[in-house]
Every structure is written in structure tokens, then in C-alpha cells.
N, C-alpha and C. Protein backbone atom coordinates (compact mmCIF):
# COMPACT_ATOMS: atom_id res chain seq x y z
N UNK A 1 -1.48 12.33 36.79
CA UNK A 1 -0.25 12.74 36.11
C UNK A 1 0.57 11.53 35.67
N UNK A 2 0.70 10.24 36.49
CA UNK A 2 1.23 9.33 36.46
C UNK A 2 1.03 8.48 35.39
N UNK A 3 -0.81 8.80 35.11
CA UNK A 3 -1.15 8.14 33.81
C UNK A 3 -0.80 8.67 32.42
N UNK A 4 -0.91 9.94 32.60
CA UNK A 4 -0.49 10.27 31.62
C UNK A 4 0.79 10.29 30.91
N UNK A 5 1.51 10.33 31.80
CA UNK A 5 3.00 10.11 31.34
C UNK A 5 3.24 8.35 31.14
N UNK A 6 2.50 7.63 31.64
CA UNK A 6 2.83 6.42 31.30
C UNK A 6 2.12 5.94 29.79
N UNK A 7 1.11 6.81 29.36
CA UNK A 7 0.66 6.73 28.13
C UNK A 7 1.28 7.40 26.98
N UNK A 8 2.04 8.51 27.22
CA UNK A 8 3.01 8.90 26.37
C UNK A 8 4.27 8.33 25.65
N UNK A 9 4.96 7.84 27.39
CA UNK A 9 6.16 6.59 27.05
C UNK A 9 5.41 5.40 26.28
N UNK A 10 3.90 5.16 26.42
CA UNK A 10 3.72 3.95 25.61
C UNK A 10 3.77 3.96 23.97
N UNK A 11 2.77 5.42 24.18
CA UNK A 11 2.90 5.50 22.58
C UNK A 11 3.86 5.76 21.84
N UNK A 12 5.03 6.07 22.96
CA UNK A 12 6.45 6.70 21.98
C UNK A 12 6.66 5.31 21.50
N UNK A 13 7.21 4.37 22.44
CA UNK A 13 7.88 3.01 22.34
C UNK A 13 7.44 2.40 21.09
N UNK A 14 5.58 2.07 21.26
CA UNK A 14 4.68 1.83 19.97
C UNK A 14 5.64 2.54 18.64
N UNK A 15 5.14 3.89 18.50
CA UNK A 15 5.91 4.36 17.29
C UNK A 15 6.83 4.12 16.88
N UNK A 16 8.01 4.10 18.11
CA UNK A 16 9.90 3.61 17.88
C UNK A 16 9.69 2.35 17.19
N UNK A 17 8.84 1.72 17.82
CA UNK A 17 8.86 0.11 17.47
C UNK A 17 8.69 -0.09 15.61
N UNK A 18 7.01 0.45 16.16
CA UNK A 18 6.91 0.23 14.16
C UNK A 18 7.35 1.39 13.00
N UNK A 19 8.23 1.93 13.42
CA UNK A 19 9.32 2.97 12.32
C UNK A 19 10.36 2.37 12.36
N UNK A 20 10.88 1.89 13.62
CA UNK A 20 12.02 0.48 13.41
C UNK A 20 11.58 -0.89 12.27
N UNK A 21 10.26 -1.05 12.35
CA UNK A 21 9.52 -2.29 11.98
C UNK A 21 9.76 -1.69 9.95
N UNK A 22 9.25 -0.58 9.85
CA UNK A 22 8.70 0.12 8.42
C UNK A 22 10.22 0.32 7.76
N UNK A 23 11.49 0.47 8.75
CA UNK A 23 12.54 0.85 8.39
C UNK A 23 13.15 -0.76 7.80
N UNK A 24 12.95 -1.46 7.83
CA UNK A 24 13.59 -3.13 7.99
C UNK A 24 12.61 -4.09 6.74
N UNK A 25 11.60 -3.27 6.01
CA UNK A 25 11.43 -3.79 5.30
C UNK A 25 11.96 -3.56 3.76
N UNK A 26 11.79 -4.68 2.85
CA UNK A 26 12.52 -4.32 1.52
C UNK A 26 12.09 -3.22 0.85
N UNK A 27 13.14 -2.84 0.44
CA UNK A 27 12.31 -1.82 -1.04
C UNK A 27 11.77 -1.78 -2.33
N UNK A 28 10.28 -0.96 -2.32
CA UNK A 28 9.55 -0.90 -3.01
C UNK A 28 9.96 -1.25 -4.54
N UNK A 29 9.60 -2.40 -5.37
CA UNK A 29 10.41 -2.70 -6.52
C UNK A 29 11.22 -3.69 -6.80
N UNK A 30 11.83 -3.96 -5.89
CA UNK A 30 13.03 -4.66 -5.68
C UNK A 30 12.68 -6.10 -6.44
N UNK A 31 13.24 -6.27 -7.50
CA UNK A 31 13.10 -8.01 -7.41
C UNK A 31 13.62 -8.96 -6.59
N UNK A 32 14.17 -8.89 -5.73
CA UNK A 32 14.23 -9.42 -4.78
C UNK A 32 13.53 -9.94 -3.58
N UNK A 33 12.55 -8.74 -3.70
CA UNK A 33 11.83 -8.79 -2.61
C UNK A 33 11.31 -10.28 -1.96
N UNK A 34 10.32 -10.58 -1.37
CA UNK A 34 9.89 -12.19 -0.56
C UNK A 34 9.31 -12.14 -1.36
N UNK A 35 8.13 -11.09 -1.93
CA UNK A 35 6.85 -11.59 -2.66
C UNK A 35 6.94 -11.75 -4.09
N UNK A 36 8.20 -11.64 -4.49
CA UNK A 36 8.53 -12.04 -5.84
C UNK A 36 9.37 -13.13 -5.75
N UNK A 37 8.56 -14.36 -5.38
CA UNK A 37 9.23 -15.79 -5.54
C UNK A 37 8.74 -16.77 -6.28
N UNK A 38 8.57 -17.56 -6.12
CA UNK A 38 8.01 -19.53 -6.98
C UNK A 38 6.46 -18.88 -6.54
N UNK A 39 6.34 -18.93 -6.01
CA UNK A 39 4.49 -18.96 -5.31
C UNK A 39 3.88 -18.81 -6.82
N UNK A 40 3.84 -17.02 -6.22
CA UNK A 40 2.99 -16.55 -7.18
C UNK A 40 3.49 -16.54 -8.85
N UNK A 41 4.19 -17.25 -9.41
CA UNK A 41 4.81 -17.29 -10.61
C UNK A 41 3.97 -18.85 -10.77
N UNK A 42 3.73 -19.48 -10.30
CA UNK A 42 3.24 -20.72 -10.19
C UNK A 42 1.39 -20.28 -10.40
N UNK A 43 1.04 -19.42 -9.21
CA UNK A 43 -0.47 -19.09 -9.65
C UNK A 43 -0.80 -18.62 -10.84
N UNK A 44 0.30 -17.70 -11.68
CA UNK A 44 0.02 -17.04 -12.81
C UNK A 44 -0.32 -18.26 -13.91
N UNK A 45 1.04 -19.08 -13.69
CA UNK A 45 1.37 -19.90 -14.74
C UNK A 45 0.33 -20.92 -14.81
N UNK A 46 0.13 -22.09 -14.09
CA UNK A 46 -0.81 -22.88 -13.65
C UNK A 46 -1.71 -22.87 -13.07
N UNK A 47 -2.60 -21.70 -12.61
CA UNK A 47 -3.55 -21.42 -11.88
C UNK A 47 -4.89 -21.88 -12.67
N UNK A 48 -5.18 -21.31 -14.18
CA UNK A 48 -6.11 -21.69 -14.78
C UNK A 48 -6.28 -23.72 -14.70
N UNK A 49 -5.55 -24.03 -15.20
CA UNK A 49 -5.13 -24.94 -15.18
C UNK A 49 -5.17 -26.51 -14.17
N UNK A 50 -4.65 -25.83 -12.75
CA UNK A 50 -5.13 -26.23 -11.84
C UNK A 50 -6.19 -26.37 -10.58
N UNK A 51 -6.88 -25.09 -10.94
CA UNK A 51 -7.95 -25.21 -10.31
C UNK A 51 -9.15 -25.05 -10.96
N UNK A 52 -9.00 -24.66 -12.30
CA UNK A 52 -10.33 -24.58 -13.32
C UNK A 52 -10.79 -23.27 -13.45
N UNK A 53 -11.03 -22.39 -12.92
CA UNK A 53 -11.45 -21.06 -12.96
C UNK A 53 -10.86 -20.53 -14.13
N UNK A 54 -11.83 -19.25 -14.49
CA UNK A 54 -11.13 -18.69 -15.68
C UNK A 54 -10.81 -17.39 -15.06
N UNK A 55 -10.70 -16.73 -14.03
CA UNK A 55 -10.50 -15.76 -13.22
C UNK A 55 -9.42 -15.79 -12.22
N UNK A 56 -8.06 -16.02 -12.50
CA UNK A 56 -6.94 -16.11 -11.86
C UNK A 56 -7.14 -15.34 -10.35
N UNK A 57 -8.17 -14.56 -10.17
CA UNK A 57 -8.00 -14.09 -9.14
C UNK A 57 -8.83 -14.54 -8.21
N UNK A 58 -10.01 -15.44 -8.55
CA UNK A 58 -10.87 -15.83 -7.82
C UNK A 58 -9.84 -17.12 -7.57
N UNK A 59 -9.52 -17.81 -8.64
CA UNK A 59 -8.63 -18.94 -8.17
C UNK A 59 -7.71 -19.23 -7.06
N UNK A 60 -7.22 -17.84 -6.89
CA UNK A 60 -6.12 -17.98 -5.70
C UNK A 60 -7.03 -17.69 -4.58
N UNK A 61 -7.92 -16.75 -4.45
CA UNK A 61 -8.46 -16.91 -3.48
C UNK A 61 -9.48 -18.08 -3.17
N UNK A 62 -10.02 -18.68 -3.80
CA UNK A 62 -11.06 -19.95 -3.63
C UNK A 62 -9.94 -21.23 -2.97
N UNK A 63 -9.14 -21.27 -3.74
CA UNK A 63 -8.19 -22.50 -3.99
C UNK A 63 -7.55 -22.49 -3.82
N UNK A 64 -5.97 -21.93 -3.77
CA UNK A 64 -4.94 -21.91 -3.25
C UNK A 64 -4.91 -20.89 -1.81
N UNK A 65 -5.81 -20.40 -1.10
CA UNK A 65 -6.00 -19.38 -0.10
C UNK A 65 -7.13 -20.00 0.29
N UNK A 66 -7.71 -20.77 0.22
CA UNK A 66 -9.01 -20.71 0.87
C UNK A 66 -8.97 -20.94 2.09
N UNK A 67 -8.24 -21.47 3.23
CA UNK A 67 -7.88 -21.66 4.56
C UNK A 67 -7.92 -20.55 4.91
N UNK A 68 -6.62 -19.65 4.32
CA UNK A 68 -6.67 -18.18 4.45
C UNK A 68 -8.00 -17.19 4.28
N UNK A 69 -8.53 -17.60 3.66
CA UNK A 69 -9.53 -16.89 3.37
C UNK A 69 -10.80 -17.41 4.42
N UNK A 70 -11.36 -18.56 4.59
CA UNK A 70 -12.10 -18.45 5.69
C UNK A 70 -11.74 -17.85 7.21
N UNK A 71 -10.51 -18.01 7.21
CA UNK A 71 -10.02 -17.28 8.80
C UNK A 71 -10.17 -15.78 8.68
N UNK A 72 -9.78 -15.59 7.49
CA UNK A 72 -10.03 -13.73 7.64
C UNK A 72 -11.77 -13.84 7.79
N UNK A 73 -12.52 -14.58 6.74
CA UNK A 73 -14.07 -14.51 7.34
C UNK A 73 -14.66 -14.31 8.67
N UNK A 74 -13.72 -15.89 9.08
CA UNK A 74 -14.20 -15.94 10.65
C UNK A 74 -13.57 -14.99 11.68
N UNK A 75 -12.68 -14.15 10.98
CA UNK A 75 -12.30 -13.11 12.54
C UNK A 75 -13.26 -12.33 12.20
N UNK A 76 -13.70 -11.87 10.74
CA UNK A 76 -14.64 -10.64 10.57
C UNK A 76 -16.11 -10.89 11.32
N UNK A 77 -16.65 -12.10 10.97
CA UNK A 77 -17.88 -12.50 11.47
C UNK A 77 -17.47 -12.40 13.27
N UNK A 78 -17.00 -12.88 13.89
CA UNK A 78 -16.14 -12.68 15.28
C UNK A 78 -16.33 -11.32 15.66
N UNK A 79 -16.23 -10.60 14.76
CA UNK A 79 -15.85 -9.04 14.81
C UNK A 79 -17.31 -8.19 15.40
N UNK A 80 -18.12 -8.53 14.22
CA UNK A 80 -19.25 -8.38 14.31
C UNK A 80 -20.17 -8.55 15.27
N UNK A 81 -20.34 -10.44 15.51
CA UNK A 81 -20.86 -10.54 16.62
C UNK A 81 -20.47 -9.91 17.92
N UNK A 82 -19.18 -9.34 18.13
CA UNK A 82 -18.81 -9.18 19.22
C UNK A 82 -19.56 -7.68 18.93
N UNK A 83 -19.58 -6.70 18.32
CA UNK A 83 -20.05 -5.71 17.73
C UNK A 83 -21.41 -5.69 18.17
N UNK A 84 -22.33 -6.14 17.50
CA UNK A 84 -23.73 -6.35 17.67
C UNK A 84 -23.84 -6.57 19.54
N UNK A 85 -23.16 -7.79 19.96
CA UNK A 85 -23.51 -7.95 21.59
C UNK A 85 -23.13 -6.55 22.39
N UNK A 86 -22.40 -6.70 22.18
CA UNK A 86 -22.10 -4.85 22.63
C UNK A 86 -23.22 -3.64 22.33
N UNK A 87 -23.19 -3.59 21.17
CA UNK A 87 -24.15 -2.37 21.16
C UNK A 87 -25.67 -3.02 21.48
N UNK A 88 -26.47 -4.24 21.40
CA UNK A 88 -27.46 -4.48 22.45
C UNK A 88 -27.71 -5.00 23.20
N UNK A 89 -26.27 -4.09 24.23
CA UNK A 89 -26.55 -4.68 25.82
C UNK A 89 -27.61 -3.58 26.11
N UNK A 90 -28.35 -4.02 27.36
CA UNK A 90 -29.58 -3.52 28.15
C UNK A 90 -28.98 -3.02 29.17
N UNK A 91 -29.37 -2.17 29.94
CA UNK A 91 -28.91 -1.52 31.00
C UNK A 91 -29.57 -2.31 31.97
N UNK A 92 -29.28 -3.08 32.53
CA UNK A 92 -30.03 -3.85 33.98
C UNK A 92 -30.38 -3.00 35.52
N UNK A 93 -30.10 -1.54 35.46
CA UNK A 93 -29.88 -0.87 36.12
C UNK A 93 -31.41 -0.96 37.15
């Protein structure tokens, strides 16, 4: 009984938390917003330019993200392997 009620209060808190979290971000549109700053006005503008690609979108990800972009690789590959070891463990029984 004990568990269960301690898994309820968890998931409430969880929820409170990120509807507090969903409530605190900007609104949809907004020029204001973070992601409408210098950055990406810079990739549009100079992107061809500075990294050579004719595909603005490969550009940011090759070249201006690419740090970013191998770490998302390496958690996925991470992911996996951990995936694969798991499903062929042997029963040593």
C-alpha cells in the first residue's frame, strides 16, 4: 500500500513540475522568443557561404552543430548497445 501511494505522490509532483515547466515557456510566435536571435539569422545569411554546402540544412548540421550532432549519435549508439546487451543476456541458470 505504501508503494503505491508513494508512486502516486511521485507522479503527481513529476506532472506539477513539468505543467509548471510548459507554463513558463514563451509563446508560440512571439518574436521575441530565444530562438529568434543573431544565431540562426547568421546561418540563413552566411551559411552557404561559410561552410560551402548548398543545403543550408545539412550545413548547420555538419558545421555549425557538428559537436552537437555527434553527441546525440553517441548517446543513440550508447542506447543501442546497451539495448542489444540486454536483450542477449543468457540465462546462466
Amino acid at each position: 500500500m505504501l508503494r503505491i501511494v508513494f508512486s502516486i505522490l511521485l507522479t503527481t509532483i513529476i506532472i506539477v513540475g513539468l505543467l509548471i515547466g510548459v507554463s513558463e515557456l514563451p509563446e508560440f510566435g512571439d518574436p521575441d522568443n530565444p530562438a529568434h536571435n543573431y544565431v540562426s539569422k547568421r546561418y540563413v545569411e552566411k551559411g552557404v557561404e561559410e561552410a560551402g554546402g548548398l543545403n543550408i540544412v545539412t550545413d548547420i548540421i555538419l558545421d555549425y552543430r557538428a559537436f552537437d550532432t555527434f553527441g546525440e549519435a553517441t548517446v543513440l549508439f550508447t542506447g543501442v548497445i546497451a539495448v542489444m546487451v540486454v536483450l542477449n543476456r543468457k540465462d546462466e541458470r
